[in-house]
PDB file of N, CA and C in Angstrom:
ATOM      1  N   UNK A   1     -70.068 -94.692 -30.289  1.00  0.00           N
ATOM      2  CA  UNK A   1     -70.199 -93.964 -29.056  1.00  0.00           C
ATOM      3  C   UNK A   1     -70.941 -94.820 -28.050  1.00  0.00           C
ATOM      4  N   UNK A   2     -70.426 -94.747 -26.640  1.00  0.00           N
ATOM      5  CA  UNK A   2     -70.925 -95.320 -25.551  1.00  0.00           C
ATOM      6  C   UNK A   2     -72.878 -95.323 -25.172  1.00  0.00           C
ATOM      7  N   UNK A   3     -73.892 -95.995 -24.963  1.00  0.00           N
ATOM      8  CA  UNK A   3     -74.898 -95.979 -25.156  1.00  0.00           C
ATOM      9  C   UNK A   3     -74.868 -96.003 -23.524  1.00  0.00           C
ATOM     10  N   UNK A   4     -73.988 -96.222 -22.464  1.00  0.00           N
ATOM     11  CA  UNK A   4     -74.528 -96.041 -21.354  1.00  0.00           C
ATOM     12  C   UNK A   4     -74.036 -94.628 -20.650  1.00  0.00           C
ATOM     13  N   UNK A   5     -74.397 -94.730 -19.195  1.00  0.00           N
ATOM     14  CA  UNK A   5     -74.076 -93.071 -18.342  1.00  0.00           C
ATOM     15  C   UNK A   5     -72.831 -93.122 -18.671  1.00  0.00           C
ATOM     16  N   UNK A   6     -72.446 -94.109 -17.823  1.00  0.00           N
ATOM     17  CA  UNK A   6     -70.623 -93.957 -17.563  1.00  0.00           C
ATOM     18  C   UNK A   6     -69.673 -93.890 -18.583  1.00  0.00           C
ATOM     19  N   UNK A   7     -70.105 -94.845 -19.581  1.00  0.00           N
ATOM     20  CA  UNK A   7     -69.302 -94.618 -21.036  1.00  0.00           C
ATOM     21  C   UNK A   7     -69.415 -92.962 -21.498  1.00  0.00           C
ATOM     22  N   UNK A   8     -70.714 -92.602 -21.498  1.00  0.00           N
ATOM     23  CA  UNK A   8     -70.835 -91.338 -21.846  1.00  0.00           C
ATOM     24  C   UNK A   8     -69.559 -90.015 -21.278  1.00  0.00           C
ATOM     25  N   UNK A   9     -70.199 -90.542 -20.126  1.00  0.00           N
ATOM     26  CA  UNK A   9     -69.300 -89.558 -18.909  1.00  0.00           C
ATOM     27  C   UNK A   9     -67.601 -89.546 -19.277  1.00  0.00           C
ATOM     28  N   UNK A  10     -66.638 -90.776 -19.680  1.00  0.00           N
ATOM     29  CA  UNK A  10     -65.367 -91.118 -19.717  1.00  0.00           C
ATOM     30  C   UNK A  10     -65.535 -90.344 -21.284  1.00  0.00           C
ATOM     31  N   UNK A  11     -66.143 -90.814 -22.105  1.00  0.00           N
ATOM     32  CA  UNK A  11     -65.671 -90.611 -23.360  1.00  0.00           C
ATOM     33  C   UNK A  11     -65.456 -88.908 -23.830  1.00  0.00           C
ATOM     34  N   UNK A  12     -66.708 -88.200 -22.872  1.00  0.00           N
ATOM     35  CA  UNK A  12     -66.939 -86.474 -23.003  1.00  0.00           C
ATOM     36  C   UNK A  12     -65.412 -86.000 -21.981  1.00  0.00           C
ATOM     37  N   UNK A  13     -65.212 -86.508 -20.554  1.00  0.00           N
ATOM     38  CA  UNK A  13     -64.065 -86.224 -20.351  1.00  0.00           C
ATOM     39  C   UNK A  13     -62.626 -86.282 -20.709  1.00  0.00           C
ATOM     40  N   UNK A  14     -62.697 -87.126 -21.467  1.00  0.00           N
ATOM     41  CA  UNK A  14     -61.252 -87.917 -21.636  1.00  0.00           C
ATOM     42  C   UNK A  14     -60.543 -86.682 -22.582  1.00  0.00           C
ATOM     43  N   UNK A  15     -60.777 -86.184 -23.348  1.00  0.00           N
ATOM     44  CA  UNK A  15     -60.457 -85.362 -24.587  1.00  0.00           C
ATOM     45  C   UNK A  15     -60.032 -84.242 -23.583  1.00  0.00           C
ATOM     46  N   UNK A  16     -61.070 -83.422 -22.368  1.00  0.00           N
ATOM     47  CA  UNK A  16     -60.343 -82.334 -21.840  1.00  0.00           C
ATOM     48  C   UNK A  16     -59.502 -82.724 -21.069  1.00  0.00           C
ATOM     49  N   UNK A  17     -59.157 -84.128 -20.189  1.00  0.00           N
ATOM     50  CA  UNK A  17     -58.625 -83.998 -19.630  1.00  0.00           C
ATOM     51  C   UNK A  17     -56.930 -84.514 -20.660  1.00  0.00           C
ATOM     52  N   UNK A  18     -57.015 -84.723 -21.393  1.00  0.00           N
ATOM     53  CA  UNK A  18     -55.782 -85.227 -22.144  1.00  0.00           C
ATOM     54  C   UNK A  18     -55.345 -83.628 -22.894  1.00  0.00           C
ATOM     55  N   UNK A  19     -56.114 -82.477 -23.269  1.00  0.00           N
ATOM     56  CA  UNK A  19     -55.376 -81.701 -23.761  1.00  0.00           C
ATOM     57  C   UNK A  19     -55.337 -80.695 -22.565  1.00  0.00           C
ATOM     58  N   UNK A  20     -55.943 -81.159 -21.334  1.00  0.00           N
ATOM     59  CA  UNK A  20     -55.254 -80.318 -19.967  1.00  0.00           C
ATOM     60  C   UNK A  20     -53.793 -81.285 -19.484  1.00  0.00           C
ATOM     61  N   UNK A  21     -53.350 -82.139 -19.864  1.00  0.00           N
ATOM     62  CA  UNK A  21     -52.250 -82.606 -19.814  1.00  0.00           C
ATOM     63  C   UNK A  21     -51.092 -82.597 -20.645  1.00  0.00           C
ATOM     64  N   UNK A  22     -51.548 -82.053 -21.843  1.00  0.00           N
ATOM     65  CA  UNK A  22     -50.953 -81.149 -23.151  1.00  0.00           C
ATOM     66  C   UNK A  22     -50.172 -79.816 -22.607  1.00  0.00           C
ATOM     67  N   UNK A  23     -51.287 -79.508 -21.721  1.00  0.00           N
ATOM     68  CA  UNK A  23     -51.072 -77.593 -21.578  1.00  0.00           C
ATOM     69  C   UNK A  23     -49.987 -77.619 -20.618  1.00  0.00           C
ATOM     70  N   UNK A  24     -50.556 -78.959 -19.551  1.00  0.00           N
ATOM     71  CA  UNK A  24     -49.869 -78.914 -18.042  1.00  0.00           C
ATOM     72  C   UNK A  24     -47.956 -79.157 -18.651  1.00  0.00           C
ATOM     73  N   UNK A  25     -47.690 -80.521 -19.532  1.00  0.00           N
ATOM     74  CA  UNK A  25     -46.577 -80.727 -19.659  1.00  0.00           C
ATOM     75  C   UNK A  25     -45.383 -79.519 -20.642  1.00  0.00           C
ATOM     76  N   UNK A  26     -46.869 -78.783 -21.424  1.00  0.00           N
ATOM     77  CA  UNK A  26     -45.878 -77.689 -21.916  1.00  0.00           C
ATOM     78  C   UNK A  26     -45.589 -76.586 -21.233  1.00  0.00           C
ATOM     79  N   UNK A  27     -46.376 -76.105 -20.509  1.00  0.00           N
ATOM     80  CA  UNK A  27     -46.153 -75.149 -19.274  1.00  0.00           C
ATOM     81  C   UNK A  27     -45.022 -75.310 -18.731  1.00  0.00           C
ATOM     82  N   UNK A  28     -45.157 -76.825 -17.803  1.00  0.00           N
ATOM     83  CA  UNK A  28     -43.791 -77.384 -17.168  1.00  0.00           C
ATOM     84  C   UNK A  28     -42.555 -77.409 -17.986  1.00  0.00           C
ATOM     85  N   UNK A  29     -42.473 -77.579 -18.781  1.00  0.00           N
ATOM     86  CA  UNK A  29     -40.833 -77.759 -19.766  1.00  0.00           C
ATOM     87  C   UNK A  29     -40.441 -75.848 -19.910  1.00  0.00           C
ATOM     88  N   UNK A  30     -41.610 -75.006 -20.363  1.00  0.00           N
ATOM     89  CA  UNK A  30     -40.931 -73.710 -20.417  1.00  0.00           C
ATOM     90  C   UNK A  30     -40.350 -73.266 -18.826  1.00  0.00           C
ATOM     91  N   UNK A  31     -41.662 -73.145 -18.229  1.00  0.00           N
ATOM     92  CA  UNK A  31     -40.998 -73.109 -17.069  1.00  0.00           C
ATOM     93  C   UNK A  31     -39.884 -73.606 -16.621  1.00  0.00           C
ATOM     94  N   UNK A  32     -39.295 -74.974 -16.561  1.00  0.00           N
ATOM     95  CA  UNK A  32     -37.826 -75.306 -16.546  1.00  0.00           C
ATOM     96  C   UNK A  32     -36.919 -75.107 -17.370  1.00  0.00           C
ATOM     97  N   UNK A  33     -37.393 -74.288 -18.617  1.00  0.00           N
ATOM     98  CA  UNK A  33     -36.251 -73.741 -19.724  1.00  0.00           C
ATOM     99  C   UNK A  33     -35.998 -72.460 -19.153  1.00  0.00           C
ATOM    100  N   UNK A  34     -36.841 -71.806 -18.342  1.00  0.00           N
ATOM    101  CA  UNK A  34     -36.472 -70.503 -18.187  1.00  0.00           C
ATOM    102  C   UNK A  34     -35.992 -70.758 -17.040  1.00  0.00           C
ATOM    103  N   UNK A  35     -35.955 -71.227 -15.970  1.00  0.00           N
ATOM    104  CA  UNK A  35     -35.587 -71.223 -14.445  1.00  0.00           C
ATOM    105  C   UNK A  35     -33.950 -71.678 -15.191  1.00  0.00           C
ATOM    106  N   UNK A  36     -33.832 -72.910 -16.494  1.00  0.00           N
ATOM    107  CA  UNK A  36     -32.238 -73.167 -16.371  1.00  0.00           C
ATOM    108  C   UNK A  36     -31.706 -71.610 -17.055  1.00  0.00           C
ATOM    109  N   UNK A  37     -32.157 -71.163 -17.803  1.00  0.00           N
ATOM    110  CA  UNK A  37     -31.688 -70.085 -18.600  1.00  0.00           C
ATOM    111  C   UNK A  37     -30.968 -69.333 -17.847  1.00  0.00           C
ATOM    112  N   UNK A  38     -32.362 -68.575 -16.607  1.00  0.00           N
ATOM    113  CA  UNK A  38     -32.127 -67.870 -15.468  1.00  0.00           C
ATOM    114  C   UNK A  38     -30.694 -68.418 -14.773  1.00  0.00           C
ATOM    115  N   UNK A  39     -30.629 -69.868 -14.682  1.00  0.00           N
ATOM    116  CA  UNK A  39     -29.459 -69.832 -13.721  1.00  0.00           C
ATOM    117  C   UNK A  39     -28.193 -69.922 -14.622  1.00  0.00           C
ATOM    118  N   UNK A  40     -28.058 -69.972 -15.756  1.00  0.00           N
ATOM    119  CA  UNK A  40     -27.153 -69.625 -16.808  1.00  0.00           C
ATOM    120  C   UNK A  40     -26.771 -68.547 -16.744  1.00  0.00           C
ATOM    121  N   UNK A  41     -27.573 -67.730 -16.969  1.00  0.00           N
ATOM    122  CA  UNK A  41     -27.533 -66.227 -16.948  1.00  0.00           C
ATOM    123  C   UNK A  41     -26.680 -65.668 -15.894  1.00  0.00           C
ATOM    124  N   UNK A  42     -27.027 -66.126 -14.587  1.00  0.00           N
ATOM    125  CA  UNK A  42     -26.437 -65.534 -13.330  1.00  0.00           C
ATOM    126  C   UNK A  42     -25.237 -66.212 -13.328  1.00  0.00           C
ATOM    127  N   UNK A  43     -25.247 -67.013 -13.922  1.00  0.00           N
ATOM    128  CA  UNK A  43     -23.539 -68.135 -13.602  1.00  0.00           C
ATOM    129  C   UNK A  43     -22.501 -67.045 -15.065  1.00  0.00           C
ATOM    130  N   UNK A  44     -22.866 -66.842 -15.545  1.00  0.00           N
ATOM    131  CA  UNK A  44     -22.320 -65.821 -16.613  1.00  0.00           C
ATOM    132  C   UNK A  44     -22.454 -64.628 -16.240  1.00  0.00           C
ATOM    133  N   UNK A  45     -23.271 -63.763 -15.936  1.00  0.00           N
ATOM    134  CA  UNK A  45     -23.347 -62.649 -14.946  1.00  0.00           C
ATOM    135  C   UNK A  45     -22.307 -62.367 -13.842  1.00  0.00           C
ATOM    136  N   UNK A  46     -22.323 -63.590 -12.992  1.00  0.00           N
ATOM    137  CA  UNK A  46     -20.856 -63.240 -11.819  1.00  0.00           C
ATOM    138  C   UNK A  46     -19.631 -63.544 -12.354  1.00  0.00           C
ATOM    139  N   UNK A  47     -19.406 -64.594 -13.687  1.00  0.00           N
ATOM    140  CA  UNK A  47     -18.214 -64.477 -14.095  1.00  0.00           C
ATOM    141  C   UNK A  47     -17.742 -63.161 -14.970  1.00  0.00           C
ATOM    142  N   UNK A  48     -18.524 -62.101 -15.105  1.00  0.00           N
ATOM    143  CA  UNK A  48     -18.707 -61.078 -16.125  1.00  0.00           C
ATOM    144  C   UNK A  48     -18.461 -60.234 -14.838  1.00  0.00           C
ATOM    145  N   UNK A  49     -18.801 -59.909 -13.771  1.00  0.00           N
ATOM    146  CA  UNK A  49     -18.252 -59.302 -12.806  1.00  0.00           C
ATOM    147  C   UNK A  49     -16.851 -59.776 -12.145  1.00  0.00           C
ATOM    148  N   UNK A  50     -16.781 -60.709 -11.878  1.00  0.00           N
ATOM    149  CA  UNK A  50     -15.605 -61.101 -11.252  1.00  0.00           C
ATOM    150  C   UNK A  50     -14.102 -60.425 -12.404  1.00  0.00           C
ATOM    151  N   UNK A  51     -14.671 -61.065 -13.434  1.00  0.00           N
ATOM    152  CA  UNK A  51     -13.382 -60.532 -14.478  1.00  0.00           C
ATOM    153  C   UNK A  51     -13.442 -59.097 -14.407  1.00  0.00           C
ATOM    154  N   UNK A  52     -14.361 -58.228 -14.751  1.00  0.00           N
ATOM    155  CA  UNK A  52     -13.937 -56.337 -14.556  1.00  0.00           C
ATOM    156  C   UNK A  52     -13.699 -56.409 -13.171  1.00  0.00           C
ATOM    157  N   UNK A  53     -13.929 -56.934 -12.146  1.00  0.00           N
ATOM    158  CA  UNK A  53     -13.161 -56.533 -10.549  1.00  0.00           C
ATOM    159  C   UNK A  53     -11.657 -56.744 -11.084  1.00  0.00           C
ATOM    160  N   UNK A  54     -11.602 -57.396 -11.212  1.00  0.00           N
ATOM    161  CA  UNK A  54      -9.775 -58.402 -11.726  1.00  0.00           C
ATOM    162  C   UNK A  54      -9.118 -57.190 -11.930  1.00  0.00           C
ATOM    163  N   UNK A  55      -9.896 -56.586 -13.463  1.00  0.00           N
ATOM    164  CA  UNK A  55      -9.275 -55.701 -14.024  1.00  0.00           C
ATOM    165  C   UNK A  55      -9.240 -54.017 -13.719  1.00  0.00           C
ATOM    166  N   UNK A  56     -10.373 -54.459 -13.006  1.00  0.00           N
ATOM    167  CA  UNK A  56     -10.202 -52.890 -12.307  1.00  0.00           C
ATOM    168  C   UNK A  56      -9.350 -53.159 -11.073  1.00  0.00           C
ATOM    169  N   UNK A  57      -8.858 -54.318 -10.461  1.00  0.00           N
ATOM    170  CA  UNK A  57      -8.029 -53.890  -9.409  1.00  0.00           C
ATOM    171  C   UNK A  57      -6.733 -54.227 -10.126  1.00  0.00           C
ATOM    172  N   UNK A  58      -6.205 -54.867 -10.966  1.00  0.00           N
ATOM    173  CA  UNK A  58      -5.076 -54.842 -11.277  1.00  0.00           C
ATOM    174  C   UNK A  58      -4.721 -53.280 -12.244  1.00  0.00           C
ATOM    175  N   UNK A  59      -6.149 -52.510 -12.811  1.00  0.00           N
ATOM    176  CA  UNK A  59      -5.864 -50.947 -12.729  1.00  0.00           C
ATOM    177  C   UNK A  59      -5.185 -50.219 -11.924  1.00  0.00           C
ATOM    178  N   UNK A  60      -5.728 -50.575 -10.747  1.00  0.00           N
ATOM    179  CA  UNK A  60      -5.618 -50.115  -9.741  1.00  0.00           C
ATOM    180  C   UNK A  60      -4.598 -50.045  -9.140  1.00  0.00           C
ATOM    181  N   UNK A  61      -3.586 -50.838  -8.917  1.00  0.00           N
ATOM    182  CA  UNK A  61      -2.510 -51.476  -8.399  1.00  0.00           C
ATOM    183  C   UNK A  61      -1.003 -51.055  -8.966  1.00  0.00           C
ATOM    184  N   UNK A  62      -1.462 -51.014 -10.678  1.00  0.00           N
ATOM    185  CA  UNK A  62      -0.285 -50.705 -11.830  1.00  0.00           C
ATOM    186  C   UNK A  62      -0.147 -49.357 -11.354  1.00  0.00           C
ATOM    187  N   UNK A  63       1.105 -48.925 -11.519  1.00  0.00           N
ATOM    188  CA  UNK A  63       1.778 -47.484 -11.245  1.00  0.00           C
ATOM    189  C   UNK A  63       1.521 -46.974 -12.514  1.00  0.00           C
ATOM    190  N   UNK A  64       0.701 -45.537 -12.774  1.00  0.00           N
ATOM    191  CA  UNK A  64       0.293 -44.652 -13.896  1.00  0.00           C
ATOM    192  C   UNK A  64       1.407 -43.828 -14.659  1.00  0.00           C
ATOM    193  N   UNK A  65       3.029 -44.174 -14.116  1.00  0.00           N
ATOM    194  CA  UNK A  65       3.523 -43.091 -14.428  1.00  0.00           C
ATOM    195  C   UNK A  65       4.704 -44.193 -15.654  1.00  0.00           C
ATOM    196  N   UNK A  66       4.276 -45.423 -15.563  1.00  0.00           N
ATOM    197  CA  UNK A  66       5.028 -46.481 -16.409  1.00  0.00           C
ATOM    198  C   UNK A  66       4.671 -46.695 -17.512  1.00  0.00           C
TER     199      UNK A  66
END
């Protein structure tokens, strides 16, 4: 262990600031797993609407008595 101030000072910080860069980079990756998820979701969501419009207007359209 460091016998002077400054050594002291680096060696007591270094540890929080390396597992606050732990927390920071895992934070960041969920956060961008969920923002892509999210936009997955909605890109599957409007194709999940678009197809029942389809089919409810080609319901719609077919004569009921055929």
């Amino acid at each position: 262990m460091p016998d002077d101030f400054w050594g002291n000072a680096i060696f007591s910080v270094t540890p929080t600031i390396v597992v606050g860069l732990i927390f920071w980079f895992a934070m960041r990756a969920i956060i961008r797993a969920d923002r892509a998820e999210r936009d997955t979701y909605a890109k599957v969501e409007a194709e999940e609407r678009d197809r029942i419009a389809r089919q409810q207007s080609s319901k719609a359209g077919a004569d009921p008595h055929e």
